[in-house]
C-alpha atoms as a PDB file:
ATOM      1  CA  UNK A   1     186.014  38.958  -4.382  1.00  0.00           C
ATOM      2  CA  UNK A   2     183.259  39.822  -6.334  1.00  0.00           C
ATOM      3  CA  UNK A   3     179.366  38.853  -5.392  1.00  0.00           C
ATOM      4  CA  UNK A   4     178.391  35.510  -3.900  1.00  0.00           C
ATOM      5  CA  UNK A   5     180.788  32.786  -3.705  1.00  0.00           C
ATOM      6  CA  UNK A   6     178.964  29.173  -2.840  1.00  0.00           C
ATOM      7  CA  UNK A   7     180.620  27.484   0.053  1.00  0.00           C
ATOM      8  CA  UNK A   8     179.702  23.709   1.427  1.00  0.00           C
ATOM      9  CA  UNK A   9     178.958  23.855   5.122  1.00  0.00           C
ATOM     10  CA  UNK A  10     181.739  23.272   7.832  1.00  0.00           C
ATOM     11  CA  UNK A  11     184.343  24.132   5.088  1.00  0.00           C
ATOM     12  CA  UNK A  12     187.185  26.572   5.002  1.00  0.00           C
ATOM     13  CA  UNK A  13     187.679  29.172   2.682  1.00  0.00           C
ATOM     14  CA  UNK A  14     190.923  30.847   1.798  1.00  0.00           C
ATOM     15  CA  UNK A  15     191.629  33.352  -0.602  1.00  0.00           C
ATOM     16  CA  UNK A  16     194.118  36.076  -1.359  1.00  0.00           C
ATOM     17  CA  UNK A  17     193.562  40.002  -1.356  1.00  0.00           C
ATOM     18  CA  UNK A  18     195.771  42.071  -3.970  1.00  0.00           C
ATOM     19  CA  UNK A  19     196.083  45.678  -3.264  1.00  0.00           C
ATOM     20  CA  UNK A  20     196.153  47.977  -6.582  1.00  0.00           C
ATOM     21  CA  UNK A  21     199.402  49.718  -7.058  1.00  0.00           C
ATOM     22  CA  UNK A  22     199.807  52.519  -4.721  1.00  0.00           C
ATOM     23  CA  UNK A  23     198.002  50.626  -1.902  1.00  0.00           C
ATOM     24  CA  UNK A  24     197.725  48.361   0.913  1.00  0.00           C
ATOM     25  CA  UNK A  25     195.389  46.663   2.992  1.00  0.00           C
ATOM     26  CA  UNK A  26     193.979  48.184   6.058  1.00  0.00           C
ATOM     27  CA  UNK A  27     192.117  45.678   7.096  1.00  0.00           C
ATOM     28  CA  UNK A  28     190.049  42.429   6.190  1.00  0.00           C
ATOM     29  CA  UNK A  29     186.552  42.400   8.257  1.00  0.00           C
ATOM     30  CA  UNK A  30     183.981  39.327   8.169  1.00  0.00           C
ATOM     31  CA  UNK A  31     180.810  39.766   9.441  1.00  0.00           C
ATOM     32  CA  UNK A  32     182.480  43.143  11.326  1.00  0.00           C
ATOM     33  CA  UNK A  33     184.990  41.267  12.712  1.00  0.00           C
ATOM     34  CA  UNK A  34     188.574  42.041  11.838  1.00  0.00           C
ATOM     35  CA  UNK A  35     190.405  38.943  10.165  1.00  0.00           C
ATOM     36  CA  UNK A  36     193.854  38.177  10.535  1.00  0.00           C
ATOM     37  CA  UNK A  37     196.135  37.438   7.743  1.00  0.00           C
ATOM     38  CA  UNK A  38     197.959  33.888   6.913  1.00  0.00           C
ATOM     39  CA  UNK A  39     200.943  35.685   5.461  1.00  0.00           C
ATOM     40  CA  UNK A  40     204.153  37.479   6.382  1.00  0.00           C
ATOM     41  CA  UNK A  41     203.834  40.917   7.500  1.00  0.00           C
ATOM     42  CA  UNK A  42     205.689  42.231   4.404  1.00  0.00           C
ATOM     43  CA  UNK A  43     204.620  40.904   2.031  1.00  0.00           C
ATOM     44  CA  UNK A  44     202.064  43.013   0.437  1.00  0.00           C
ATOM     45  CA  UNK A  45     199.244  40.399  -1.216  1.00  0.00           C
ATOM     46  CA  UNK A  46     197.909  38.616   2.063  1.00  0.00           C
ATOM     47  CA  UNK A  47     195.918  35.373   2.189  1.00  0.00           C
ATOM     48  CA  UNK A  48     193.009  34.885   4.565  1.00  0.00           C
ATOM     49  CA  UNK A  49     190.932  31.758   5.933  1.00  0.00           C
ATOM     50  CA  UNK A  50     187.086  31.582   6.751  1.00  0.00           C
ATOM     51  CA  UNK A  51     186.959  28.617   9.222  1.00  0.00           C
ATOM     52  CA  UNK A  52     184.123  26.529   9.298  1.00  0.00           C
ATOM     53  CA  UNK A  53     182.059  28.997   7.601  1.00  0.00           C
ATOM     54  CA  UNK A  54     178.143  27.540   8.797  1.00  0.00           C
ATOM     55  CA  UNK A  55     176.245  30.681   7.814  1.00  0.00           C
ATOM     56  CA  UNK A  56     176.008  33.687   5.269  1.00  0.00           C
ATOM     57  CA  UNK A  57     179.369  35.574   5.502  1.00  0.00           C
ATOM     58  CA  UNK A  58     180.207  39.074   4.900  1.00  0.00           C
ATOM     59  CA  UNK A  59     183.444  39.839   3.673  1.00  0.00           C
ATOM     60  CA  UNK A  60     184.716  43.762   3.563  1.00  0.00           C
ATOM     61  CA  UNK A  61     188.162  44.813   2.603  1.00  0.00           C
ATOM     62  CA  UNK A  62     189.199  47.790   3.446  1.00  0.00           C
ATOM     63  CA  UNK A  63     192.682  49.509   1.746  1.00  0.00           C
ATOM     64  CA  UNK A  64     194.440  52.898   1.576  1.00  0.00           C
ATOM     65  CA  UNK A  65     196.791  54.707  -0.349  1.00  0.00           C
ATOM     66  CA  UNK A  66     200.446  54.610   0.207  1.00  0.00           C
ATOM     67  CA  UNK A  67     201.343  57.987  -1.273  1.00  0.00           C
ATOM     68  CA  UNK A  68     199.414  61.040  -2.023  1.00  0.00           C
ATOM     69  CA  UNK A  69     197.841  61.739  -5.039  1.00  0.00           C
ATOM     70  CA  UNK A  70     198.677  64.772  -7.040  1.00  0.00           C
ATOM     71  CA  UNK A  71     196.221  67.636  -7.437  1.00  0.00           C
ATOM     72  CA  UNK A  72     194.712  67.419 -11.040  1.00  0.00           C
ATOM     73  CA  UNK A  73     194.539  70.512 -12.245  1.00  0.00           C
ATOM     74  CA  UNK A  74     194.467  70.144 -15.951  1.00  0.00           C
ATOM     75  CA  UNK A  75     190.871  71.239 -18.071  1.00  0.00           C
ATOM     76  CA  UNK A  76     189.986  71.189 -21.327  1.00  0.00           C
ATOM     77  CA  UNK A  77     186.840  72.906 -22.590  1.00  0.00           C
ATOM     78  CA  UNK A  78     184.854  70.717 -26.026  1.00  0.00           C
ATOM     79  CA  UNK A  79     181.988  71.650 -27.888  1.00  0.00           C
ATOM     80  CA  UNK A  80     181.456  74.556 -24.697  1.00  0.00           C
ATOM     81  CA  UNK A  81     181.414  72.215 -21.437  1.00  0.00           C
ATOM     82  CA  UNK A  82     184.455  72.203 -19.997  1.00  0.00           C
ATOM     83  CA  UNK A  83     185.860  68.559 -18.260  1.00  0.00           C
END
């Protein structure tokens, strides 16, 4: 999710977290609080539920890698700066 999302008071609020390739989710925080996941433990998109949500909400998603990434060692120089 992506900026402010308008809820009506007292409602619930699901929605669905998809990890890029290469990584998972760590964890799922509202308000600092960590949030459980509706879905199996395998399965590697999980869906989440805001209960009742009465008041501004926070949502933070935290995620990691799953393998390491290679060093990068390639560099190129143009017009005499070198990327």
């Amino acid at each position: 999710m992506t900026g402010s999302k308008k809820v009506t008071i007292g409602d619930d609020v699901t929605f669905t977290v998809k990890p890029g390739i290469k990584y998972s989710i760590e964890k799922v925080t509202v308000n600092d609080n960590e949030l459980t996941s509706n879905s199996d433990a395998d399965d590697k998109n999980k869906s989440y539920t805001l209960e009742d949500v009465k008041e501004d909400t926070e949502v933070v998603i935290t995620t990691s890698t799953e393998v390491e990434h290679p060093e990068f060692t390639y560099s190129e120089t143009i017009n005499g700066v070198t990327v």
